[in-house]
PDB file of N, CA and C in Angstrom:
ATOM      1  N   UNK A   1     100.247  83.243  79.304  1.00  0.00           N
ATOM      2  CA  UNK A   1     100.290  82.128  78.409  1.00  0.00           C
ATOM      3  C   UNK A   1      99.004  82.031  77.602  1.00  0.00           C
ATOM      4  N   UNK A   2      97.444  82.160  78.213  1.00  0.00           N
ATOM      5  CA  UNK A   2      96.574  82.243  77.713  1.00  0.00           C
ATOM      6  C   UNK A   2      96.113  83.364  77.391  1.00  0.00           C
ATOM      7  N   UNK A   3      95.039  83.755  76.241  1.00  0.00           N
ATOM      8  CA  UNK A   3      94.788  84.891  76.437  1.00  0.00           C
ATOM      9  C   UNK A   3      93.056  84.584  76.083  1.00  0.00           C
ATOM     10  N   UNK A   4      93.065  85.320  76.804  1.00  0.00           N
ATOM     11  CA  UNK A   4      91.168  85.593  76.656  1.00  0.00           C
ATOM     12  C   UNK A   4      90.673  86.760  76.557  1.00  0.00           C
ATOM     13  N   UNK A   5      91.025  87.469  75.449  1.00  0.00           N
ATOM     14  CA  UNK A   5      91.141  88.544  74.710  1.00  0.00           C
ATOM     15  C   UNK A   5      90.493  88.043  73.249  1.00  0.00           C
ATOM     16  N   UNK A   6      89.438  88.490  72.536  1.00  0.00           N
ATOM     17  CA  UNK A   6      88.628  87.856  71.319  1.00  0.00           C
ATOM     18  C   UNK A   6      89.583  88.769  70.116  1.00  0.00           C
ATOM     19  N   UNK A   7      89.220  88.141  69.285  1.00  0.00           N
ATOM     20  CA  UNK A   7      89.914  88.573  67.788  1.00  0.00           C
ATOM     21  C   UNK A   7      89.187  90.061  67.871  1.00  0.00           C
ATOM     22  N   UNK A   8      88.347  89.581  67.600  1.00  0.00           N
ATOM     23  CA  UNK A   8      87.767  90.894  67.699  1.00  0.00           C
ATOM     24  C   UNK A   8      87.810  92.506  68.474  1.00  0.00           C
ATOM     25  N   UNK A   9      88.422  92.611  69.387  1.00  0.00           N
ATOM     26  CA  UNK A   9      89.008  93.145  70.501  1.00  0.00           C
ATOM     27  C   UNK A   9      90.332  93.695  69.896  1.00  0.00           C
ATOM     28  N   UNK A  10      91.167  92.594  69.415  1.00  0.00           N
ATOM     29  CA  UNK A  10      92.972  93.302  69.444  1.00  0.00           C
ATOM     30  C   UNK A  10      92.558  93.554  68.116  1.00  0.00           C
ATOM     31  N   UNK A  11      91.890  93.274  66.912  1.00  0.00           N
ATOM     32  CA  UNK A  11      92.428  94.506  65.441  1.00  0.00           C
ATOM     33  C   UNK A  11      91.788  95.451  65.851  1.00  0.00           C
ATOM     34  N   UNK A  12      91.998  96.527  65.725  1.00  0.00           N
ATOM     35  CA  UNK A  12      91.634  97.998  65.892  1.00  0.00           C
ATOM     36  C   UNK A  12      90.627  97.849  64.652  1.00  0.00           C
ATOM     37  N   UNK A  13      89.449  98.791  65.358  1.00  0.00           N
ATOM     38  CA  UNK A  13      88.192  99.331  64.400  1.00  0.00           C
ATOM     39  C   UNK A  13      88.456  99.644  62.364  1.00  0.00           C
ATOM     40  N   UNK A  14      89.867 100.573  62.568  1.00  0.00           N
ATOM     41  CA  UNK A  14      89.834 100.788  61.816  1.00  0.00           C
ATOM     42  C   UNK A  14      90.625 100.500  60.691  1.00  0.00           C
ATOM     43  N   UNK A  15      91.660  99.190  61.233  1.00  0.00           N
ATOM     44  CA  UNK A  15      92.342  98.415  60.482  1.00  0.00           C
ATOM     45  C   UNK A  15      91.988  98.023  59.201  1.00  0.00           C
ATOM     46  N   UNK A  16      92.671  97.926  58.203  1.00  0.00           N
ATOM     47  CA  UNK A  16      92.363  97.338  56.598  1.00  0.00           C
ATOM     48  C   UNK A  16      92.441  96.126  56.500  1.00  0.00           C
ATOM     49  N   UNK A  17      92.840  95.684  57.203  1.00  0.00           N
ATOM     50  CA  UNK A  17      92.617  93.822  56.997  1.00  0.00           C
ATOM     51  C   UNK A  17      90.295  93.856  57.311  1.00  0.00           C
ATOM     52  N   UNK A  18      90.174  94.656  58.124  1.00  0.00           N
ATOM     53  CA  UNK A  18      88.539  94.767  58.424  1.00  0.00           C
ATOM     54  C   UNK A  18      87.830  94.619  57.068  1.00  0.00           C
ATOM     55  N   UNK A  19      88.299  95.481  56.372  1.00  0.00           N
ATOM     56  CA  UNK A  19      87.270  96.184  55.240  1.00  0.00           C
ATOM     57  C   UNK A  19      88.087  94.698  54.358  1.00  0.00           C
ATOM     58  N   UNK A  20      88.925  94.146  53.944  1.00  0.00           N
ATOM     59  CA  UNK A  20      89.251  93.245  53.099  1.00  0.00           C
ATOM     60  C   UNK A  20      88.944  91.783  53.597  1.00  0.00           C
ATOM     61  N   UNK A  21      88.475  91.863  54.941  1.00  0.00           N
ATOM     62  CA  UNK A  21      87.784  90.302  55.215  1.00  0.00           C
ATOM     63  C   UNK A  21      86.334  90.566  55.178  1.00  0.00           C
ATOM     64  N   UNK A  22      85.755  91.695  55.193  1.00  0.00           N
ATOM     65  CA  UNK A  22      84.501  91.235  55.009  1.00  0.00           C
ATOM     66  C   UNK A  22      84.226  91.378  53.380  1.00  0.00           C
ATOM     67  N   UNK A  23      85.049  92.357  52.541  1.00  0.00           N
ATOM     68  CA  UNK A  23      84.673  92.182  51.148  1.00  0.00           C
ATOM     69  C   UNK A  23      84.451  90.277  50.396  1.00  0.00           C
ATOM     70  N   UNK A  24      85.784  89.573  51.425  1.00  0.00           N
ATOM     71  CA  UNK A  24      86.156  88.956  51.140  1.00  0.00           C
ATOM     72  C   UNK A  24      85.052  87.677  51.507  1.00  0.00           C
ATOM     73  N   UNK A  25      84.656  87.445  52.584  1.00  0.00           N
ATOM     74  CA  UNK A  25      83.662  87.046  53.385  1.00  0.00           C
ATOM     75  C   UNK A  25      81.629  87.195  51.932  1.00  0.00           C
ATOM     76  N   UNK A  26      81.848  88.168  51.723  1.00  0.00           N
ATOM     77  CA  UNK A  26      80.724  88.557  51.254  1.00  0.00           C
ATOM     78  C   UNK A  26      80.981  88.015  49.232  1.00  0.00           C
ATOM     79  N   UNK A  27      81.884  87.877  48.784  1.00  0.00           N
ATOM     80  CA  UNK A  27      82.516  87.525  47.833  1.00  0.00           C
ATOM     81  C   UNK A  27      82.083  86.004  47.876  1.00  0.00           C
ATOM     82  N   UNK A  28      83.035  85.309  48.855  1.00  0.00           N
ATOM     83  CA  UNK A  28      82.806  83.917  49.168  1.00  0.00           C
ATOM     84  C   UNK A  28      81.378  83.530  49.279  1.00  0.00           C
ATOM     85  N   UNK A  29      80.778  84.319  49.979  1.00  0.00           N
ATOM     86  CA  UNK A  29      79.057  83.818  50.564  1.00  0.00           C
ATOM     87  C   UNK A  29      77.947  83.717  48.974  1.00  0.00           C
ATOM     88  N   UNK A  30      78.885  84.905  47.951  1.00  0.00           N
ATOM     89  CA  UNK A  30      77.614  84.673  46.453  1.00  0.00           C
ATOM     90  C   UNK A  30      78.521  83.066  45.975  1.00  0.00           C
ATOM     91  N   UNK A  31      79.533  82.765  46.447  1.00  0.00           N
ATOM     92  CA  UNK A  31      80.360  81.593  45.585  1.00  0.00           C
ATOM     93  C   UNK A  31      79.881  79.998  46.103  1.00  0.00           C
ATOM     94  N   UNK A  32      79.028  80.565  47.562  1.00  0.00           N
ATOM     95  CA  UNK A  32      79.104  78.852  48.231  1.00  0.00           C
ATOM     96  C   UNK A  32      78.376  78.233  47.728  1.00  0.00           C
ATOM     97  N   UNK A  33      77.126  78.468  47.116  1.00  0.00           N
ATOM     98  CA  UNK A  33      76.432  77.770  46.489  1.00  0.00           C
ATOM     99  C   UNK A  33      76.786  76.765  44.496  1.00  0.00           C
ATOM    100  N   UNK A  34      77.713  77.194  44.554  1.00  0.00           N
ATOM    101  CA  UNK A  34      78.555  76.782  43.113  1.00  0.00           C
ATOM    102  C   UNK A  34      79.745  75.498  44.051  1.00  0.00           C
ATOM    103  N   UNK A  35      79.760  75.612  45.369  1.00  0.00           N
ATOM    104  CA  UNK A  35      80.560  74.815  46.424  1.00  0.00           C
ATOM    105  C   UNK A  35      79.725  73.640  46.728  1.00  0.00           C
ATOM    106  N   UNK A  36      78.687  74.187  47.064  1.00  0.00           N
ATOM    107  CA  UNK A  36      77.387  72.835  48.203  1.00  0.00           C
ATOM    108  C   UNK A  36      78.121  71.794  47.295  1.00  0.00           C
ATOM    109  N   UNK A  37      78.330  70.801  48.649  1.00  0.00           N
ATOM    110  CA  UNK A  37      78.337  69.416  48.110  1.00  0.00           C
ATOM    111  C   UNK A  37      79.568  68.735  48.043  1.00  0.00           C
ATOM    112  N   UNK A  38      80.569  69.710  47.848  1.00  0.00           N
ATOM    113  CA  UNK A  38      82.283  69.281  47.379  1.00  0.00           C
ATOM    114  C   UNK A  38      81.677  69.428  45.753  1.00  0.00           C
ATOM    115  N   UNK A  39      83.044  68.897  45.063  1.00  0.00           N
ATOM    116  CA  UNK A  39      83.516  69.306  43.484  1.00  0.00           C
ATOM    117  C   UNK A  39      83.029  67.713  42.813  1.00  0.00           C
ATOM    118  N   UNK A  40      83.077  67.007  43.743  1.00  0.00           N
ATOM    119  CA  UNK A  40      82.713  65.584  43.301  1.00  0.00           C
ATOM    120  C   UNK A  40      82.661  64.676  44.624  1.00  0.00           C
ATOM    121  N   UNK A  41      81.574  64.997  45.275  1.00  0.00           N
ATOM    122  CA  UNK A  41      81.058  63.651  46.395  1.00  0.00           C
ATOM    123  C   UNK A  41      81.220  62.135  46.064  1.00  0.00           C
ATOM    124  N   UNK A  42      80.786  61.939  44.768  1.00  0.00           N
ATOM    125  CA  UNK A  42      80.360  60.749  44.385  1.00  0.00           C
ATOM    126  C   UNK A  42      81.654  59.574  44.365  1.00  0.00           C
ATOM    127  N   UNK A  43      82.956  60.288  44.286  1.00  0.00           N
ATOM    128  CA  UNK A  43      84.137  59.205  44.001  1.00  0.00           C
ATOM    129  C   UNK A  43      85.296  59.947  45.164  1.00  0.00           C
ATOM    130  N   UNK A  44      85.031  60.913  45.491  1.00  0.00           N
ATOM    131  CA  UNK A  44      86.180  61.537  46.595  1.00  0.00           C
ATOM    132  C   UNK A  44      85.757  62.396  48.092  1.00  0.00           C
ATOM    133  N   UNK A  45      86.490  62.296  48.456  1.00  0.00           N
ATOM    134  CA  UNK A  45      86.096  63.338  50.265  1.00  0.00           C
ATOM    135  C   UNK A  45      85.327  64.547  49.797  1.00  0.00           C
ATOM    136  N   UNK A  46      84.402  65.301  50.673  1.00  0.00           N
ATOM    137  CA  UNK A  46      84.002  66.613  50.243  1.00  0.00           C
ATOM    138  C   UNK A  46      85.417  67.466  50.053  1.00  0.00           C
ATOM    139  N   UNK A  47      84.876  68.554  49.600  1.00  0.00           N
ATOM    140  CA  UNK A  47      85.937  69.448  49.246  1.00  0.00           C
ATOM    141  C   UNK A  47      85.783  70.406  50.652  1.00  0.00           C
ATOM    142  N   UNK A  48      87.264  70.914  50.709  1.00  0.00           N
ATOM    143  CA  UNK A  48      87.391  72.002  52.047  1.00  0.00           C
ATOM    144  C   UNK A  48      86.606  73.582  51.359  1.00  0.00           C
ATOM    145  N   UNK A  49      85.737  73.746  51.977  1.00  0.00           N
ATOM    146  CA  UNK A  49      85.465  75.086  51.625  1.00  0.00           C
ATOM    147  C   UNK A  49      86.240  76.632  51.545  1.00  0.00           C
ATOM    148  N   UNK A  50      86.052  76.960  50.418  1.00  0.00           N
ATOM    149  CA  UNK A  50      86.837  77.946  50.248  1.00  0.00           C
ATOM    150  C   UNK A  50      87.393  79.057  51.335  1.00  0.00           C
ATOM    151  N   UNK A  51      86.688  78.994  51.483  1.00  0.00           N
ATOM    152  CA  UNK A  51      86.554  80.540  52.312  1.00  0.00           C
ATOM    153  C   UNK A  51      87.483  79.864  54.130  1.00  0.00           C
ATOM    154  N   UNK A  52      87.846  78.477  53.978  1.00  0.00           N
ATOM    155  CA  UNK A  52      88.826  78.012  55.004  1.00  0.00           C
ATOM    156  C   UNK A  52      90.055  77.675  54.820  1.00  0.00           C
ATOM    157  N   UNK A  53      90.145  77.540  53.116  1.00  0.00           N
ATOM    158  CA  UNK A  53      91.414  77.843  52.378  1.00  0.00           C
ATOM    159  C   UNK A  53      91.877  78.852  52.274  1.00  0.00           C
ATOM    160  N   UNK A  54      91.412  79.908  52.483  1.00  0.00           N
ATOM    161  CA  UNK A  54      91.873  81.640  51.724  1.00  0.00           C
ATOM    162  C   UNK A  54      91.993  82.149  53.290  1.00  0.00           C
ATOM    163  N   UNK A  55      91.461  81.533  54.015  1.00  0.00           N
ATOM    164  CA  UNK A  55      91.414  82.039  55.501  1.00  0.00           C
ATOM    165  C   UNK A  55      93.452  82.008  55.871  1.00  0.00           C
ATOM    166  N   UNK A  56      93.289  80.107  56.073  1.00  0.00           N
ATOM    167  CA  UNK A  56      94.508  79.305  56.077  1.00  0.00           C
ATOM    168  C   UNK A  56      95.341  80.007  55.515  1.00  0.00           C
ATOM    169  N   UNK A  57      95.494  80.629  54.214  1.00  0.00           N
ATOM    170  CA  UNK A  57      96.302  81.228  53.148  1.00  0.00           C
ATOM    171  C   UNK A  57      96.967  82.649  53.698  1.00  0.00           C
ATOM    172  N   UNK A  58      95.830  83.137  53.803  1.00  0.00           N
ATOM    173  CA  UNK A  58      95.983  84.364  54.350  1.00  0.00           C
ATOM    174  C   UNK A  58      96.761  84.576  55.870  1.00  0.00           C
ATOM    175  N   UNK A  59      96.549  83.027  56.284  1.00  0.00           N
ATOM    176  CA  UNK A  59      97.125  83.543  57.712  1.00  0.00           C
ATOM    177  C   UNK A  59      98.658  82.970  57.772  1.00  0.00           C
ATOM    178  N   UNK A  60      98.883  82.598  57.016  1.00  0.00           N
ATOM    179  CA  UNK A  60     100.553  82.070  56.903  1.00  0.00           C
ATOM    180  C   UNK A  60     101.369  82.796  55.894  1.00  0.00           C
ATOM    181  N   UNK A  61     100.540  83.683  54.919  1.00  0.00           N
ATOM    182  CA  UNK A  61     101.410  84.457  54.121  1.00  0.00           C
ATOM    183  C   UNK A  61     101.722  85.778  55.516  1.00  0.00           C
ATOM    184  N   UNK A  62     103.370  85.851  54.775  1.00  0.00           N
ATOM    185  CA  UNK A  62     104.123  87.276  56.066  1.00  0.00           C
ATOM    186  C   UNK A  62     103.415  88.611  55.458  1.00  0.00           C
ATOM    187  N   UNK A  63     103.047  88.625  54.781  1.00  0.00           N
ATOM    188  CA  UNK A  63     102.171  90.238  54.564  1.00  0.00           C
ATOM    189  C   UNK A  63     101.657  90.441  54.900  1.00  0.00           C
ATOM    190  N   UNK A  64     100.278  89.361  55.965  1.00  0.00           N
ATOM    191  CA  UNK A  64      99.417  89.719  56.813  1.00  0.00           C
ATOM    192  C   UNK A  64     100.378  89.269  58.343  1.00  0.00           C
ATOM    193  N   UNK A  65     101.642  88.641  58.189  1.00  0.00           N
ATOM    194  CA  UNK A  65     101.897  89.146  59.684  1.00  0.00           C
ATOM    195  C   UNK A  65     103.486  89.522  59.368  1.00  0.00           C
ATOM    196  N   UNK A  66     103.748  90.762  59.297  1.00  0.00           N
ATOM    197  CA  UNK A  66     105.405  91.868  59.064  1.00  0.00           C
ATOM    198  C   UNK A  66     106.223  90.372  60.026  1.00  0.00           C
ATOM    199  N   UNK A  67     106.181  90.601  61.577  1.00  0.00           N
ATOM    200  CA  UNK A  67     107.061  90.124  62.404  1.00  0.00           C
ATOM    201  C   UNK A  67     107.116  88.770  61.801  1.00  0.00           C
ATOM    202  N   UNK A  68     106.432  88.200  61.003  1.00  0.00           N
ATOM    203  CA  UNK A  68     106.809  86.543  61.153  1.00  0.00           C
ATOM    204  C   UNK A  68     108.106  86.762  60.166  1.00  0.00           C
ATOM    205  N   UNK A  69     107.891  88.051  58.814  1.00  0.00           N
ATOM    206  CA  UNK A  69     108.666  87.805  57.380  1.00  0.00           C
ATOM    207  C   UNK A  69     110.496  88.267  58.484  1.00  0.00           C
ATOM    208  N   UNK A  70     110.284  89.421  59.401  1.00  0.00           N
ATOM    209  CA  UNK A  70     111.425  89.739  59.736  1.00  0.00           C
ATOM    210  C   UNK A  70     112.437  88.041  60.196  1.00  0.00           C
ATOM    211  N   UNK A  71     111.272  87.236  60.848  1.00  0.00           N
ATOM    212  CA  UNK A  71     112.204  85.930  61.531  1.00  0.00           C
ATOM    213  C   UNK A  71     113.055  85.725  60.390  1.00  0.00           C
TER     214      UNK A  71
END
């Protein structure tokens, strides 16, 4: 039921999702500073940071998981 097995562990070394999360990761990191702060503090909630949107995104589209698109 549980697993205590790290992410890191089950993708294989040499998987392509690797090389496209850290491009992706390193992309985001020159962008956060155009982020600090939210889009407008002054009248609304901070803003969700990007890089937890594209995460989110990425993990519910079926192209990054085949078995969910077959359900």
């Amino acid at each position: 039921m549980f697993s205590y097995i790290s992410l890191e562990e089950r993708v294989p070394a040499r998987h392509p999702l690797r090389k496209l999360r850290a491009l992706v990761d390193a992309l985001l990191a020159s962008m956060s500073a155009e982020f600090e702060g939210g889009l407008c503090p002054a009248v609304a909630r901070p803003s969700v940071p990007p890089e937890m949107l594209l995460k989110g995104v990425a993990a519910a589209n079926p192209v990054f998981h085949p078995q969910r698109a077959a359900a």
